[in-house]
Protein backbone atom coordinates (compact mmCIF):
# COMPACT_ATOMS: atom_id res chain seq x y z
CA UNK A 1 1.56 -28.85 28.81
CA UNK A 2 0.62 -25.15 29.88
CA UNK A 3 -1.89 -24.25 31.88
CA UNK A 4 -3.47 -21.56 29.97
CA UNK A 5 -6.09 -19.77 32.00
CA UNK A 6 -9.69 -19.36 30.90
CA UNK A 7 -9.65 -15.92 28.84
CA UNK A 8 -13.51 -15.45 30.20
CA UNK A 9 -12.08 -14.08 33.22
CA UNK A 10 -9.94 -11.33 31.73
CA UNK A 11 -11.46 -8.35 31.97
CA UNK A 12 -11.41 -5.58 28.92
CA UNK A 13 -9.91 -1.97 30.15
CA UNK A 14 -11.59 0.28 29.18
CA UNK A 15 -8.50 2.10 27.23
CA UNK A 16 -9.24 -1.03 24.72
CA UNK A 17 -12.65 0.41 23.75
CA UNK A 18 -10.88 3.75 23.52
CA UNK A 19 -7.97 2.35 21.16
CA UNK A 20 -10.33 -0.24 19.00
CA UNK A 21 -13.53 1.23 18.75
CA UNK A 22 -15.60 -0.58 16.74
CA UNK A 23 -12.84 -2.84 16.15
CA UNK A 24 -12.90 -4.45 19.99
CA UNK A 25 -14.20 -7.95 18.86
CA UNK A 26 -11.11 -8.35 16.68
CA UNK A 27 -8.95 -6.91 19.27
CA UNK A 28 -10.57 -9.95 21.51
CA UNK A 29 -10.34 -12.42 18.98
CA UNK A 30 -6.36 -11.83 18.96
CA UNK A 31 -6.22 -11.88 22.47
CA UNK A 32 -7.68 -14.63 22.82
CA UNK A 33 -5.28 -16.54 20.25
CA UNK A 34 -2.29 -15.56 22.16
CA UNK A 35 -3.81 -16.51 25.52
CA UNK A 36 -4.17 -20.08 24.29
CA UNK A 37 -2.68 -21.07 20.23
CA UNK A 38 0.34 -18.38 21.09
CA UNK A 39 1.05 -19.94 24.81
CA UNK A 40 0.68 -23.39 23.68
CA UNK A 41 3.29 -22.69 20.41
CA UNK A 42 5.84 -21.18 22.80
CA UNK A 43 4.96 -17.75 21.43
CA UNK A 44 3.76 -15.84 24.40
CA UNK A 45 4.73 -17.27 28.09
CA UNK A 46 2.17 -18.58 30.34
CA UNK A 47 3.10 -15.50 32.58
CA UNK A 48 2.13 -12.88 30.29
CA UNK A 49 -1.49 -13.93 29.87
CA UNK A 50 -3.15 -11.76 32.60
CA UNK A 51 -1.53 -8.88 31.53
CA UNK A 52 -1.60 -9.54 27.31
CA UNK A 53 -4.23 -6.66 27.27
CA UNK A 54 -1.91 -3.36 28.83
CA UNK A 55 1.45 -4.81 27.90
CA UNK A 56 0.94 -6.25 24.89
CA UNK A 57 -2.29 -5.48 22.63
CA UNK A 58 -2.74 -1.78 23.77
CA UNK A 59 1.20 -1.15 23.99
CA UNK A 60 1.31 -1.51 21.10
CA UNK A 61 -1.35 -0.11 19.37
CA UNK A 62 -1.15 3.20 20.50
CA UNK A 63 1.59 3.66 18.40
CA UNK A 64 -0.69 4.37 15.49
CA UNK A 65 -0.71 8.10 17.17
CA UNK A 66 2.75 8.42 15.16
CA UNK A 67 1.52 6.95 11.69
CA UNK A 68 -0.57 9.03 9.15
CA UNK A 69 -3.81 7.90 7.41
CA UNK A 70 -3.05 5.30 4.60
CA UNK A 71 0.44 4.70 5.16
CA UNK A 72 2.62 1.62 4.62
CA UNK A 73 3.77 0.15 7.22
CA UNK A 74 6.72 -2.52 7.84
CA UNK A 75 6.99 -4.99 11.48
CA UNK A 76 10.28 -6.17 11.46
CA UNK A 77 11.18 -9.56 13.60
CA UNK A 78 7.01 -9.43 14.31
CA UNK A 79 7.23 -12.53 16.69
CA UNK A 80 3.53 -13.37 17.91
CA UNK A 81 2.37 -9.99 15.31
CA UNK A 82 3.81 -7.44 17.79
CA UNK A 83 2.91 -4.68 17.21
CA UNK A 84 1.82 -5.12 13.40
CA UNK A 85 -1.59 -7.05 14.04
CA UNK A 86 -2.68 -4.21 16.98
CA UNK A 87 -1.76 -1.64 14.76
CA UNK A 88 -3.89 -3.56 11.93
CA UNK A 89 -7.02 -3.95 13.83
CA UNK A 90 -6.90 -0.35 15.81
CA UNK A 91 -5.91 1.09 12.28
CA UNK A 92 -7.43 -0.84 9.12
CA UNK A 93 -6.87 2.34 7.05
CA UNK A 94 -2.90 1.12 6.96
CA UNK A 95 -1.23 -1.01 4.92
CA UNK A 96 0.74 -3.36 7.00
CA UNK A 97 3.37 -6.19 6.51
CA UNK A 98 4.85 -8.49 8.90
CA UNK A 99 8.30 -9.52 8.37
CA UNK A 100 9.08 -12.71 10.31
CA UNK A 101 12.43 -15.08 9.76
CA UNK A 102 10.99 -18.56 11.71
CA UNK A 103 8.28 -20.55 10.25
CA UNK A 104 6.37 -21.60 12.86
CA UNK A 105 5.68 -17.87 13.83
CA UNK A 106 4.91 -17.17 10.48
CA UNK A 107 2.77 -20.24 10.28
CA UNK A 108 0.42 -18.51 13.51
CA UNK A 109 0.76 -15.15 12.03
CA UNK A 110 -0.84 -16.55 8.57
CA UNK A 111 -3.38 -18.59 10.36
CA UNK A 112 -4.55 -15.68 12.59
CA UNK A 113 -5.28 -13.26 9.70
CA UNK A 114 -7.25 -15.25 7.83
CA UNK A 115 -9.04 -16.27 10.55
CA UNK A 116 -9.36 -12.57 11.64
CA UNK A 117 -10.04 -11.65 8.00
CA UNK A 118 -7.54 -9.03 8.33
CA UNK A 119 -5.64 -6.81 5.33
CA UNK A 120 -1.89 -8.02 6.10
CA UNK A 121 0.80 -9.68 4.40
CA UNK A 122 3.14 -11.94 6.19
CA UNK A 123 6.54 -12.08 4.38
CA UNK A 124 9.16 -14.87 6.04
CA UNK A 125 12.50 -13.74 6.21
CA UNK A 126 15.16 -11.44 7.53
CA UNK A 127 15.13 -7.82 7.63
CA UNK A 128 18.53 -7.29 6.01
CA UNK A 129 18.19 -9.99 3.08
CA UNK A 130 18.02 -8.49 -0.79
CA UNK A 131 14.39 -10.61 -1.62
CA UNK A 132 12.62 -8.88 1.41
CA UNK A 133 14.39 -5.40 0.98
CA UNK A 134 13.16 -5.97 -2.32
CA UNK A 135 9.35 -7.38 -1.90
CA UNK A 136 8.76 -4.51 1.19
CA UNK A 137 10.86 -1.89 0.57
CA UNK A 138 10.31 1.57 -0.05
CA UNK A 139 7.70 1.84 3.35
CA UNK A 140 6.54 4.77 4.90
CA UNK A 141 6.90 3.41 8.35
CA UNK A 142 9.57 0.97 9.73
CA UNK A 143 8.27 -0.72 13.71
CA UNK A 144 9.60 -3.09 15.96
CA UNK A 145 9.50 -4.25 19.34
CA UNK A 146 12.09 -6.34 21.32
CA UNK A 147 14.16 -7.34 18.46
CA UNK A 148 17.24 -5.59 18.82
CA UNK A 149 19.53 -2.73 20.03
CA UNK A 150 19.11 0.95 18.57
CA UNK A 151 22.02 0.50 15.65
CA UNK A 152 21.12 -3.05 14.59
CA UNK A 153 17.32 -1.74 14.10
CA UNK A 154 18.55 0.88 12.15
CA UNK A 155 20.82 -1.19 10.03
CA UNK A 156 17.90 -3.34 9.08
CA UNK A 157 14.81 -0.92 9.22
CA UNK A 158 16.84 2.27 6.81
CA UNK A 159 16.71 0.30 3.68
CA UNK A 160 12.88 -0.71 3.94
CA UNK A 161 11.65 3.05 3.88
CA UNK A 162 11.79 5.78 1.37
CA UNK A 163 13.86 9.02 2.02
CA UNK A 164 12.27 10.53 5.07
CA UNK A 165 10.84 7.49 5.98
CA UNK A 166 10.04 6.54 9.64
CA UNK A 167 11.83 3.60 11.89
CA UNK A 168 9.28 3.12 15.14
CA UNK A 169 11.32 1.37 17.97
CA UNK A 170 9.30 0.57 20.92
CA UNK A 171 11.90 0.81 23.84
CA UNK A 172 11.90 0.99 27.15
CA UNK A 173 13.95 3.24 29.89
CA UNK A 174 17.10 2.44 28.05
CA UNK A 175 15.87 4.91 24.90
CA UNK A 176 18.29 7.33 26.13
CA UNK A 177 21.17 5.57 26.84
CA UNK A 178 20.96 3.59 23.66
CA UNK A 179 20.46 6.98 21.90
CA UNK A 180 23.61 8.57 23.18
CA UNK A 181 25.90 4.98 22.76
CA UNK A 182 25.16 4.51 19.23
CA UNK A 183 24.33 8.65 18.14
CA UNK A 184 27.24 8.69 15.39
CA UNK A 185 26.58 4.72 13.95
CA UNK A 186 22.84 6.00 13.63
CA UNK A 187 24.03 8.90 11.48
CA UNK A 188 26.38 7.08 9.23
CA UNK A 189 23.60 4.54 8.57
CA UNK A 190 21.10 7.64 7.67
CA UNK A 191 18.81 7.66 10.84
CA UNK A 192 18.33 11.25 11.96
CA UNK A 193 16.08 13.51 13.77
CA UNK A 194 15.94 11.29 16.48
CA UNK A 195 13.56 11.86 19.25
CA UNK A 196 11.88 10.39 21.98
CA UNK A 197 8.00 9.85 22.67
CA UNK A 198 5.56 8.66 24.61
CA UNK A 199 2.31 7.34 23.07
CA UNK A 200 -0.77 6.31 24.33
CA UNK A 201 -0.63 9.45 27.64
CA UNK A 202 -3.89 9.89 29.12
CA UNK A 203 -4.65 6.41 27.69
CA UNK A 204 -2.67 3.61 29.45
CA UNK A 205 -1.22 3.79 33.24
CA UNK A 206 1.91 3.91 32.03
CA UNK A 207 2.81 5.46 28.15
CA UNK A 208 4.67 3.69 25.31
CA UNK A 209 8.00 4.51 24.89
CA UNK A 210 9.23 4.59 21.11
CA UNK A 211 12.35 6.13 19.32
CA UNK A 212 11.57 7.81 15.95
CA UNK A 213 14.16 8.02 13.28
CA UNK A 214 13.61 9.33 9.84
CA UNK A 215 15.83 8.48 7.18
CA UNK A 216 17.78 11.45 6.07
CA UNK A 217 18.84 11.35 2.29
CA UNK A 218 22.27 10.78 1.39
CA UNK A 219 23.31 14.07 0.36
CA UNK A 220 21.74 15.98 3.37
CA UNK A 221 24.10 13.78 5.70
CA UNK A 222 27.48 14.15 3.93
CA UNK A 223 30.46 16.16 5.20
């Protein structure tokens, strides 16, 4: 059995009241889940509790800096709801889906948005299989966190947006190098523009680091 500490004692930054707004109970609420359901599922690790605010919640939320107002949005391999549910409660204008391929994850996910009361959908399944393609396909926005290297992310996130769609990878310092290493796989698999950026500056002690791909039509990216 965990020991899962006593989430009274965490204290709220204040870049949470700058991210949620109005929102900062539900922001709590899901905090709170993953500091005790999430830990004692296996979906967050005992370790990551103190620091579930900054590295987790607010990490990920800032990425709604690189979505517009009223898009669709797609979390591929969404885990504990990283970063789909952040993005939901700092941005309820957006239309979010969690894709998910194990059932106990999907099991929490479900459990915490009704509970929440939030606007998402939680489809189980694989990225890259024809019945998800086809039920969330066609997105504005592609995100992910943690699930896979640059080319395998773009393999899977490509098909799920519409031509000049977005994929969001949160990365870390490897961006770069993973950038450079797979640069001519991500072209042949229609990911272009590629760029680096940092969200959440001025916000967070230390920024979140995402790739941004749009999907480049067919034609545009033929020899």
């Amino acid at each position: 059995m965990f020991h899962v500490e006593h989430t009274e004692s965490v204290d709220i930054p204040e870049a949470a009241h700058r991210v949620f707004g109005d929102r900062l109970g539900l922001a709590r609420q899901y905090h709170d889940s993953l500091a005790t359901d999430g830990v004692e599922r296996g979906l967050i690790g005992p370790r990551e509790v103190p620091r579930l605010w900054e590295r987790h919640l607010l990490n990920c939320a800032v990425i709604g800096e690189l979505i517009d107002e009223g898009e669709s949005v797609v979390d591929v391999g969404s885990g504990a709801g990283l970063p789909g549910i952040p993005l939901a409660i700092a941005r309820p204008d957006l239309r979010i889906s969690l894709v998910e391929p194990l059932l106990r994850r999907s099991i929490y996910l479900a459990e915490f948005i009704e509970s929440a009361g939030l606007d998402v959908r939680v489809v189980r399944g694989r990225a890259e299989q024809a019945g998800v393609v086809q039920e969330v396909g066609g997105a504005d926005v592609v995100t992910s966190r943690a699930v896979a290297p640059l080319e395998k992310l773009a393999r899977w996130s490509m098909p799920l947006v519409h031509e000049h769609g977005r994929m969001l990878a949160m990365k870390g310092s490897s961006a770069a190098e993973e950038i450079s290493r797979d640069r001519a796989s991500l072209s042949r698999l229609g990911a272009g523009k590629l760029e680096i950026l940092e969200c959440g500056v001025g916000i967070l002690p230390t920024p979140t680091i995402v790739v941004r791909a749009e999907r480049i039509p067919k034609r545009a990216h033929r020899r």
